[in-house]
Every structure is written in C-alpha cells, then in structure tokens.
PDB file of N, CA and C in Angstrom:
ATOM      1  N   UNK A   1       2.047  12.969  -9.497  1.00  0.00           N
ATOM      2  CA  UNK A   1       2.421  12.719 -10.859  1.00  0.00           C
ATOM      3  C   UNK A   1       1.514  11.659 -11.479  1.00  0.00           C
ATOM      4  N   UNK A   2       1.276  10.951 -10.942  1.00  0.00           N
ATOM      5  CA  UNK A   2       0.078   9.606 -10.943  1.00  0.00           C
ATOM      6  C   UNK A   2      -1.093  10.131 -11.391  1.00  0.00           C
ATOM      7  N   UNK A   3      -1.107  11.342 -10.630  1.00  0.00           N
ATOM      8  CA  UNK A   3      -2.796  11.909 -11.058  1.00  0.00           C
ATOM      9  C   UNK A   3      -2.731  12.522 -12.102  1.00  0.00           C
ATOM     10  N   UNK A   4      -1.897  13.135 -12.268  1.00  0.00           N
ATOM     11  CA  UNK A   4      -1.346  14.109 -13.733  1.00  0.00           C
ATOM     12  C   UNK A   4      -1.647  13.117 -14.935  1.00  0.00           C
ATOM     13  N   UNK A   5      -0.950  12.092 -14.595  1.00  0.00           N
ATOM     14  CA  UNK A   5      -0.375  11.406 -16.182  1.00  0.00           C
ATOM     15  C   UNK A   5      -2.309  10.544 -16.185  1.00  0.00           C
ATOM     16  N   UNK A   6      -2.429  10.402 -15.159  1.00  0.00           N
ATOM     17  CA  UNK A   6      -4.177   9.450 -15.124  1.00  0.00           C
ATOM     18  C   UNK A   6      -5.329  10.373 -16.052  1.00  0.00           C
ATOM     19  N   UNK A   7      -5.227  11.953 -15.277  1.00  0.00           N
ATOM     20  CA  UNK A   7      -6.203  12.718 -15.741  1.00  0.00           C
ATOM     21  C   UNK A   7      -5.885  12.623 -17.528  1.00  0.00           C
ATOM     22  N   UNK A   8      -4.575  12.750 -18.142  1.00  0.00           N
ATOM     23  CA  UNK A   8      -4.474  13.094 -19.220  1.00  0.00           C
ATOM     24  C   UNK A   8      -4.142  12.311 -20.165  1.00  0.00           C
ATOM     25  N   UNK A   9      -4.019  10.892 -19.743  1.00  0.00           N
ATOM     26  CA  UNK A   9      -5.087   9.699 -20.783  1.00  0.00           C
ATOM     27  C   UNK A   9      -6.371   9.623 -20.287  1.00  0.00           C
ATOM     28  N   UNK A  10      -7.200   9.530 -19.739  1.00  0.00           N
ATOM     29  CA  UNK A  10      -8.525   8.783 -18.928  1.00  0.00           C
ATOM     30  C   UNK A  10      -9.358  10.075 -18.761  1.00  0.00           C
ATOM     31  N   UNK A  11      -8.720  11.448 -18.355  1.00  0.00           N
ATOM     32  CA  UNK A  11      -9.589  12.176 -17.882  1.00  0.00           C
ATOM     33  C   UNK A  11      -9.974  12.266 -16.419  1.00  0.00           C
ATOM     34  N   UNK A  12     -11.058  13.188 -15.765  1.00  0.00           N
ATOM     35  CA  UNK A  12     -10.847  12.682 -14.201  1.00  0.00           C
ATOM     36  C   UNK A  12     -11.496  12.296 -13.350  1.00  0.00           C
ATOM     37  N   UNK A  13     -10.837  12.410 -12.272  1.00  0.00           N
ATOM     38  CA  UNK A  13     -11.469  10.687 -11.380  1.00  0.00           C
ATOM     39  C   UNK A  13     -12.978  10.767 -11.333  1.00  0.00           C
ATOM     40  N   UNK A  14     -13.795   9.639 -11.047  1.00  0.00           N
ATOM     41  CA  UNK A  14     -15.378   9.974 -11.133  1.00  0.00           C
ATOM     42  C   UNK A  14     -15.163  10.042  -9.743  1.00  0.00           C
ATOM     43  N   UNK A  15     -14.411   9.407  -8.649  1.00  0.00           N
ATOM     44  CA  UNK A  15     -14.868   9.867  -7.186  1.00  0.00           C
ATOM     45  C   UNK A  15     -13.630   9.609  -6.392  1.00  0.00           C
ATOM     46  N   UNK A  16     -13.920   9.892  -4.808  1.00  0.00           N
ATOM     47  CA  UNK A  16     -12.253   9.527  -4.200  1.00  0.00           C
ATOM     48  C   UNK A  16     -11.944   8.243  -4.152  1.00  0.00           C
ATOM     49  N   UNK A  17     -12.947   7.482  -4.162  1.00  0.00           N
ATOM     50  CA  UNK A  17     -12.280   6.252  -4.164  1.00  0.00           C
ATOM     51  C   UNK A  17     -12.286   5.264  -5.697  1.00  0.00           C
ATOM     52  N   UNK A  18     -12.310   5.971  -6.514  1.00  0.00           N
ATOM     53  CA  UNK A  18     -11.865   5.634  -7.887  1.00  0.00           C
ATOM     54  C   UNK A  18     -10.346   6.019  -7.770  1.00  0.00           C
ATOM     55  N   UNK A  19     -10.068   7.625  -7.309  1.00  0.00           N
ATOM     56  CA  UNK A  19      -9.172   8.011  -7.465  1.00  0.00           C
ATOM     57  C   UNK A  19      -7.922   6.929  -5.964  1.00  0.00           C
ATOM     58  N   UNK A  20      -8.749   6.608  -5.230  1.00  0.00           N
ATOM     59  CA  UNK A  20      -7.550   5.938  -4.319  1.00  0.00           C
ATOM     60  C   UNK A  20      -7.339   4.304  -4.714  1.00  0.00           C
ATOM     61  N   UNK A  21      -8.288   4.026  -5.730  1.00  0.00           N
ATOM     62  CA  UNK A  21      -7.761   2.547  -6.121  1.00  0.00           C
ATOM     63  C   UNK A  21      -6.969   2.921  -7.356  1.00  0.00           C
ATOM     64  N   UNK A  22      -7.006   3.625  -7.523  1.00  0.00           N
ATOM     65  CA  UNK A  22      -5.741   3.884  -8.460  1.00  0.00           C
ATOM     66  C   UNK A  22      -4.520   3.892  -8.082  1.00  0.00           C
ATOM     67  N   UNK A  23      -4.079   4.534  -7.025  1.00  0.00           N
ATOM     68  CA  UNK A  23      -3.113   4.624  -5.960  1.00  0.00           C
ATOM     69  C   UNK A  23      -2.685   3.405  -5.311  1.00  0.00           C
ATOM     70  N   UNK A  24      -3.891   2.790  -5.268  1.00  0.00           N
ATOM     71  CA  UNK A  24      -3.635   1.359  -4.565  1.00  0.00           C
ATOM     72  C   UNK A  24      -3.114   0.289  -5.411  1.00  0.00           C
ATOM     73  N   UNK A  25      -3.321   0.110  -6.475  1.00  0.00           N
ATOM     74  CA  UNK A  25      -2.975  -0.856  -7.484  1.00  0.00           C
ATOM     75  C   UNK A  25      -1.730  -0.304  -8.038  1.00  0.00           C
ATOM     76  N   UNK A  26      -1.009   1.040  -7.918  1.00  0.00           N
ATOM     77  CA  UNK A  26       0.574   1.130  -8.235  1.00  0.00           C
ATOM     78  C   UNK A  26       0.954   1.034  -7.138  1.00  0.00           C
ATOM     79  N   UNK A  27       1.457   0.739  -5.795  1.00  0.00           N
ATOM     80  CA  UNK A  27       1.587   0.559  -5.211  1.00  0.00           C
ATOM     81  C   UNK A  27       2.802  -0.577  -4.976  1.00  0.00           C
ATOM     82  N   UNK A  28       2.855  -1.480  -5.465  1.00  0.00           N
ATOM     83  CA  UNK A  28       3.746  -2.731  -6.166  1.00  0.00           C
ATOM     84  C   UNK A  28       4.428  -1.600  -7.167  1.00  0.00           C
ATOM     85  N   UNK A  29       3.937  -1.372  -7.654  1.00  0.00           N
ATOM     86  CA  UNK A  29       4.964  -0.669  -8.907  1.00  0.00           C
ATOM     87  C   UNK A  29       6.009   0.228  -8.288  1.00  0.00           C
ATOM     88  N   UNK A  30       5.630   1.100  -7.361  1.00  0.00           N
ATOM     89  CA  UNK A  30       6.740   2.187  -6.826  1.00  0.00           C
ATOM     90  C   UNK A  30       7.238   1.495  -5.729  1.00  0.00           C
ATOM     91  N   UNK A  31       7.211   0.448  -4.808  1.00  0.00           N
ATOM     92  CA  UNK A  31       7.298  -0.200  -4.108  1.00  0.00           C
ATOM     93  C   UNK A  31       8.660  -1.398  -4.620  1.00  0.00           C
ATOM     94  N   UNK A  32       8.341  -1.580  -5.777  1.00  0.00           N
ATOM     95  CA  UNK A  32       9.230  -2.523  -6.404  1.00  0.00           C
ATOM     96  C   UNK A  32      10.759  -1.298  -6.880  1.00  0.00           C
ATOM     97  N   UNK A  33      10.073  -0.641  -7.623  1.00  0.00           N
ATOM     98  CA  UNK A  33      10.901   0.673  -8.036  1.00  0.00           C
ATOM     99  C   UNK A  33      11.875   0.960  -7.006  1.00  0.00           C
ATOM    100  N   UNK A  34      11.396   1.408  -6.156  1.00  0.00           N
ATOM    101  CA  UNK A  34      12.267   1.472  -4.920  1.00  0.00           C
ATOM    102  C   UNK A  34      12.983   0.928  -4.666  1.00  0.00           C
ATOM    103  N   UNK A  35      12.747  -0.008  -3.999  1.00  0.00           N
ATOM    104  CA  UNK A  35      13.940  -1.243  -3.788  1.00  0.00           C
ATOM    105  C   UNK A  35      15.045  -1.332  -4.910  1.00  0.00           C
ATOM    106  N   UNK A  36      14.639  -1.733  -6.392  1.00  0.00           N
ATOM    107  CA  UNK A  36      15.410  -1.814  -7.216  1.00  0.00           C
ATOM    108  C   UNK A  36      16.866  -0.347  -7.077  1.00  0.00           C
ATOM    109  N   UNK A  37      16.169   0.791  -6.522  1.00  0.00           N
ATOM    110  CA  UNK A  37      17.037   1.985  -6.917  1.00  0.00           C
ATOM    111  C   UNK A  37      17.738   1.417  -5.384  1.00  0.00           C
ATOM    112  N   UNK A  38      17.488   1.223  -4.237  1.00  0.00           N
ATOM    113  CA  UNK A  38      18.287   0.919  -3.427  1.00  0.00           C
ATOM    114  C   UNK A  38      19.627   0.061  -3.661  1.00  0.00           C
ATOM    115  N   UNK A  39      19.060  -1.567  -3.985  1.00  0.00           N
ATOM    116  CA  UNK A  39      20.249  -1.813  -4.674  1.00  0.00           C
ATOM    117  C   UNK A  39      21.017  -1.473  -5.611  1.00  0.00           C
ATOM    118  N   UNK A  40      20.731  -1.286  -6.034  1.00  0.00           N
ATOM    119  CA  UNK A  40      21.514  -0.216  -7.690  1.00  0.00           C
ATOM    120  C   UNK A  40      22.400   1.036  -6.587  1.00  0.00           C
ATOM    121  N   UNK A  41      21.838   1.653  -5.606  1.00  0.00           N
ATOM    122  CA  UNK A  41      22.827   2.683  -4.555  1.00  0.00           C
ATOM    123  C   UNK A  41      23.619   2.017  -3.820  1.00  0.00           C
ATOM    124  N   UNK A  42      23.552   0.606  -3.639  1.00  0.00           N
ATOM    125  CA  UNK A  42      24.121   0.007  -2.468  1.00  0.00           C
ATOM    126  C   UNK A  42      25.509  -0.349  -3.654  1.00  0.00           C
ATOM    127  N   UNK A  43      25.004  -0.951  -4.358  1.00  0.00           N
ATOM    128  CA  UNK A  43      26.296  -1.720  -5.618  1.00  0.00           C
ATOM    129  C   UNK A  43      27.080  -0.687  -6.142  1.00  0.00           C
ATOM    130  N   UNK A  44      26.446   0.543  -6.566  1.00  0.00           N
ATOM    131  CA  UNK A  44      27.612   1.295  -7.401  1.00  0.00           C
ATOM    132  C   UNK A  44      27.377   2.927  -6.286  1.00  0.00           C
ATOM    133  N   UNK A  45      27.525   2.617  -4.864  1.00  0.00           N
ATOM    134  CA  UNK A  45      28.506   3.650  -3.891  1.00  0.00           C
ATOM    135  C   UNK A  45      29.643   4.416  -4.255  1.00  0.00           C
ATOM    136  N   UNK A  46      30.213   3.465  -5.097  1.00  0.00           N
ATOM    137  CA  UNK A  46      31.801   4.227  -5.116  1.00  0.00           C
ATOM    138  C   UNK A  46      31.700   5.554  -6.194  1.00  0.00           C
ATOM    139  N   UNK A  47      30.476   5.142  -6.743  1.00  0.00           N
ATOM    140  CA  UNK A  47      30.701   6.002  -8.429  1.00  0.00           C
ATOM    141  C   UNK A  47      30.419   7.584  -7.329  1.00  0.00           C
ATOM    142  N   UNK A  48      30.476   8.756  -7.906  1.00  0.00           N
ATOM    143  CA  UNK A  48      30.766  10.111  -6.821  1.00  0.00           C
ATOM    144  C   UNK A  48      29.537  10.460  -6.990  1.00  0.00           C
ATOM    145  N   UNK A  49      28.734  10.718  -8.176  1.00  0.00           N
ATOM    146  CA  UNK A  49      27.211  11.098  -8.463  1.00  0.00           C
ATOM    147  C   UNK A  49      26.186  10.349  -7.702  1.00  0.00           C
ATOM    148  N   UNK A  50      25.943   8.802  -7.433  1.00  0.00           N
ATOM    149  CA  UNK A  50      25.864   8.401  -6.933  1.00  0.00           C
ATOM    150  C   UNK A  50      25.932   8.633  -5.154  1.00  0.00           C
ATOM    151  N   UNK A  51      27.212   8.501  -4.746  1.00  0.00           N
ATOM    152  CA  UNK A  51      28.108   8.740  -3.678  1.00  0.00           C
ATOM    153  C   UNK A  51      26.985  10.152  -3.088  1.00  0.00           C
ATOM    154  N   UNK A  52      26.666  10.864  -3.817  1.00  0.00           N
ATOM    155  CA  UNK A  52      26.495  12.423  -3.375  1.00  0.00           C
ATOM    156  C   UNK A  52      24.729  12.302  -3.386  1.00  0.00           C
ATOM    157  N   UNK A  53      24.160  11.587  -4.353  1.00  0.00           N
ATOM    158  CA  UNK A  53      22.846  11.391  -4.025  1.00  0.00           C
ATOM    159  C   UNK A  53      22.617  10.547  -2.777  1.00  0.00           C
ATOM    160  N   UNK A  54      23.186   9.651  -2.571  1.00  0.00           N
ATOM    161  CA  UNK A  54      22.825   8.762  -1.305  1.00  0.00           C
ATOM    162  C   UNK A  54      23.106   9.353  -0.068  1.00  0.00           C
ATOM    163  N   UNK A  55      24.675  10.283  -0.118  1.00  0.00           N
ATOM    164  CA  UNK A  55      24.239  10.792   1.276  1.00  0.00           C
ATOM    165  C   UNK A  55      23.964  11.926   2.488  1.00  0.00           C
ATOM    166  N   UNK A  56      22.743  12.257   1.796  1.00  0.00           N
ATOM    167  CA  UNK A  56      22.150  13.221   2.543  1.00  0.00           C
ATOM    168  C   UNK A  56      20.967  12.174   3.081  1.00  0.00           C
ATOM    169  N   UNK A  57      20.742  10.978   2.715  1.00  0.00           N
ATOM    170  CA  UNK A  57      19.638   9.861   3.546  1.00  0.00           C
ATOM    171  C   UNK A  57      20.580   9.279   4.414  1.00  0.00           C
ATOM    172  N   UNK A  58      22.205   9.023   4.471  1.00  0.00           N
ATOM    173  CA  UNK A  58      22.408   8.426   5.109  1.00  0.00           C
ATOM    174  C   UNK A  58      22.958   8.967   6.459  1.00  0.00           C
ATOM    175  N   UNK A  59      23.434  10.970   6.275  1.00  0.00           N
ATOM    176  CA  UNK A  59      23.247  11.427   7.426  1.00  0.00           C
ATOM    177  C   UNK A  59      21.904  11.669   7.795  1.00  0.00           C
ATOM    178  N   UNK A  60      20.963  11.815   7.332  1.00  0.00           N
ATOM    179  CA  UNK A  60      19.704  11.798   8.175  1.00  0.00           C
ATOM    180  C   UNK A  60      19.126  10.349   8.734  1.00  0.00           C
ATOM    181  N   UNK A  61      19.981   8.927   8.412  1.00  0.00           N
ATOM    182  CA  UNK A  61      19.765   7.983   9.311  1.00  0.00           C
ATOM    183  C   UNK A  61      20.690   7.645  10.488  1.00  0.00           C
ATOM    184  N   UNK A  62      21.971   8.371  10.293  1.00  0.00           N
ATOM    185  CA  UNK A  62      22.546   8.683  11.144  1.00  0.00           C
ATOM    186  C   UNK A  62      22.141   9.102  12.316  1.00  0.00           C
ATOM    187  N   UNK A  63      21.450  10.375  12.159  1.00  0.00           N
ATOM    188  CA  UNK A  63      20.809  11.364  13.179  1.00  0.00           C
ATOM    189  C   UNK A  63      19.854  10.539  13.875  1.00  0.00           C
ATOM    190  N   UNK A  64      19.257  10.280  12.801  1.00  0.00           N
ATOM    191  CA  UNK A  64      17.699   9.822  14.040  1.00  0.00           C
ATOM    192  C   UNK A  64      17.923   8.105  14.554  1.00  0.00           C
ATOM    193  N   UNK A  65      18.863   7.469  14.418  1.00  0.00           N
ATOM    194  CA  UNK A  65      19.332   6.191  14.711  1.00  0.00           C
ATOM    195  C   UNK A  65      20.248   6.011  15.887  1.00  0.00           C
ATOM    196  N   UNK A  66      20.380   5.287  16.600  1.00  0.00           N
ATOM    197  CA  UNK A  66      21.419   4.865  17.412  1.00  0.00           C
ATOM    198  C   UNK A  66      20.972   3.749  18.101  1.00  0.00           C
ATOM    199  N   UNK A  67      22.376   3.154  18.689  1.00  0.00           N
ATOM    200  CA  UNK A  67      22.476   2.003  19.035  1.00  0.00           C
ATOM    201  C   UNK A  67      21.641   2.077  21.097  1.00  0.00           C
ATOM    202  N   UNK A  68      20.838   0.726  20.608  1.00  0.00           N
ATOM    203  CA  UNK A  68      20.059   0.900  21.947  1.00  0.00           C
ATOM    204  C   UNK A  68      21.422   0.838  23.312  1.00  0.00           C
ATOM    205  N   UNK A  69      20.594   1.107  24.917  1.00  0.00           N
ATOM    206  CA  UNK A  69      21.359   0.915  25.896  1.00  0.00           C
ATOM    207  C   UNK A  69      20.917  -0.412  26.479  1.00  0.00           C
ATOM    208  N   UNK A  70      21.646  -0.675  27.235  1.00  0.00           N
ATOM    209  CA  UNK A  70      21.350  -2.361  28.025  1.00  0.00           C
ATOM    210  C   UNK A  70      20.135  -2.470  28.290  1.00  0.00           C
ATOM    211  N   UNK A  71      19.419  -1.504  29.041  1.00  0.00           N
ATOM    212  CA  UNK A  71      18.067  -1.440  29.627  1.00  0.00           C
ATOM    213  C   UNK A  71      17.082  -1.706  28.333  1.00  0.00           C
ATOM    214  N   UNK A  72      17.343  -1.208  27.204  1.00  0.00           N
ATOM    215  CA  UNK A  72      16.398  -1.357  26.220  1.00  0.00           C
ATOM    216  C   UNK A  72      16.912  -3.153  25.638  1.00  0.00           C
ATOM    217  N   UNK A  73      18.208  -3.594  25.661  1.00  0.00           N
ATOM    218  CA  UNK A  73      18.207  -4.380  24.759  1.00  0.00           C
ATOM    219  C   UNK A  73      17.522  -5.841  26.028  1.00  0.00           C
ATOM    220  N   UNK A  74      17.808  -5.347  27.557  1.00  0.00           N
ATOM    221  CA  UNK A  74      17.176  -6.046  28.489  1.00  0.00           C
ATOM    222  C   UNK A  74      15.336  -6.193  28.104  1.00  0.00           C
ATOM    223  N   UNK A  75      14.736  -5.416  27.741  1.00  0.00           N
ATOM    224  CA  UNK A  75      13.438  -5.312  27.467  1.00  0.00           C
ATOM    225  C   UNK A  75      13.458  -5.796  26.588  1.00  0.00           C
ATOM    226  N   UNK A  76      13.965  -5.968  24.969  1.00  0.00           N
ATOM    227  CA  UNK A  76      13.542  -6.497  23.505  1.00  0.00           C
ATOM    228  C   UNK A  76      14.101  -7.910  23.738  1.00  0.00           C
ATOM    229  N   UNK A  77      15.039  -8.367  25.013  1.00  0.00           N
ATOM    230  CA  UNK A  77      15.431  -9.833  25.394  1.00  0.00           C
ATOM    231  C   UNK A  77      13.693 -10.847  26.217  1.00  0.00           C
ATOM    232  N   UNK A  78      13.311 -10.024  26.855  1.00  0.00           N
ATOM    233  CA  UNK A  78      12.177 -10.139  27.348  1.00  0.00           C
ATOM    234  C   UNK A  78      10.727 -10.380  26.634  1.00  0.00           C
ATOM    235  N   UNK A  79      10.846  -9.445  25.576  1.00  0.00           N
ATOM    236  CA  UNK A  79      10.093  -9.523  24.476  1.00  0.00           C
ATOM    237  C   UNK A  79      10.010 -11.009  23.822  1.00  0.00           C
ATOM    238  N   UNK A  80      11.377 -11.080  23.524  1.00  0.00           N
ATOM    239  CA  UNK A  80      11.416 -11.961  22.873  1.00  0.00           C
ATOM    240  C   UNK A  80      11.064 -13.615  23.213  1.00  0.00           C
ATOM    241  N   UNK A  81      11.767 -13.609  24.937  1.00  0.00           N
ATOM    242  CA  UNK A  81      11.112 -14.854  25.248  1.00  0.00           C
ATOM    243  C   UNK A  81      10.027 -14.820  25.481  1.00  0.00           C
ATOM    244  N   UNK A  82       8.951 -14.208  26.002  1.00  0.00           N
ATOM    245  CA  UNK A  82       7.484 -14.062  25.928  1.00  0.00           C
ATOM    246  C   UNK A  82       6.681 -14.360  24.775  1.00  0.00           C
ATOM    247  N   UNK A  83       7.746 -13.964  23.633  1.00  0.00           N
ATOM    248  CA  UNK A  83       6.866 -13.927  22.410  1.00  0.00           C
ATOM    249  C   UNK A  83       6.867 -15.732  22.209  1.00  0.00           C
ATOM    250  N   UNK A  84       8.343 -15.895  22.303  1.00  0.00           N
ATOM    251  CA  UNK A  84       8.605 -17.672  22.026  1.00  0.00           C
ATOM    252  C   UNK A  84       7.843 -18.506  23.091  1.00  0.00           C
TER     253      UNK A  84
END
C-alpha cells in the first residue's frame, strides 16, 4: 500500500534501494500504529466487534504457546546466572 500511495504522488522508485529507504523510514510509523491498536484491543475487550477481531490472534497464540517444563525452565535458570 506504501508503494501504491508513493508511486502516485512521486511517481516510481528510481532503484531498490530508493524504494527500501522508503520502507525504512515508515517503519516508526506502522510500528507505533501498532502498538497504539494493541492497546486500544487490550482496553475496550469487552466491546463484541472488538471481542471478535482480537480473537482469532489470540487462539493462534494459544496454539503455538505453552508453558515451559522444569528441564527448560532448569536451562533459562542457568542462562541466567551465567549471563549475571
């Protein structure tokens, strides 16, 4: 969409890396965007429109998430004093 709305003020890219510093400098912009729509999903959950957009991300973090076993949380304990 970036490239769409770029080509048709500006016209188009003179090369790829014209076209990837473009990309690079919104970057903050959709980055910020984001977040903002997260909280805004986290605060108004209850509303149902809402409710129904959020969760089809939150069974798919469901799925691919779970809580580690001893052996792993024994290793990220290890980690950790090594790191300190």
């Amino acid at each position: 969409m970036i490239d769409a709305l770029y080509i048709q003020h500006f016209g188009n890219f003179v090369s790829l890396f014209h076209r990837l510093g473009v990309h690079f400098v919104m970057i903050p912009l959709v980055a910020g965007t984001s977040y903002e729509f997260l909280k805004l999903s986290d605060r108004y959950m209850h509303v149902p429109v809402v409710g129904a957009l959020v969760k089809p991300g939150l069974w798919l973090q469901k799925i691919t998430t779970r809580k580690p076993d001893s052996s792993q949380i024994e290793i990220a304990v290890k980690a950790l004093e090594a790191a300190l």
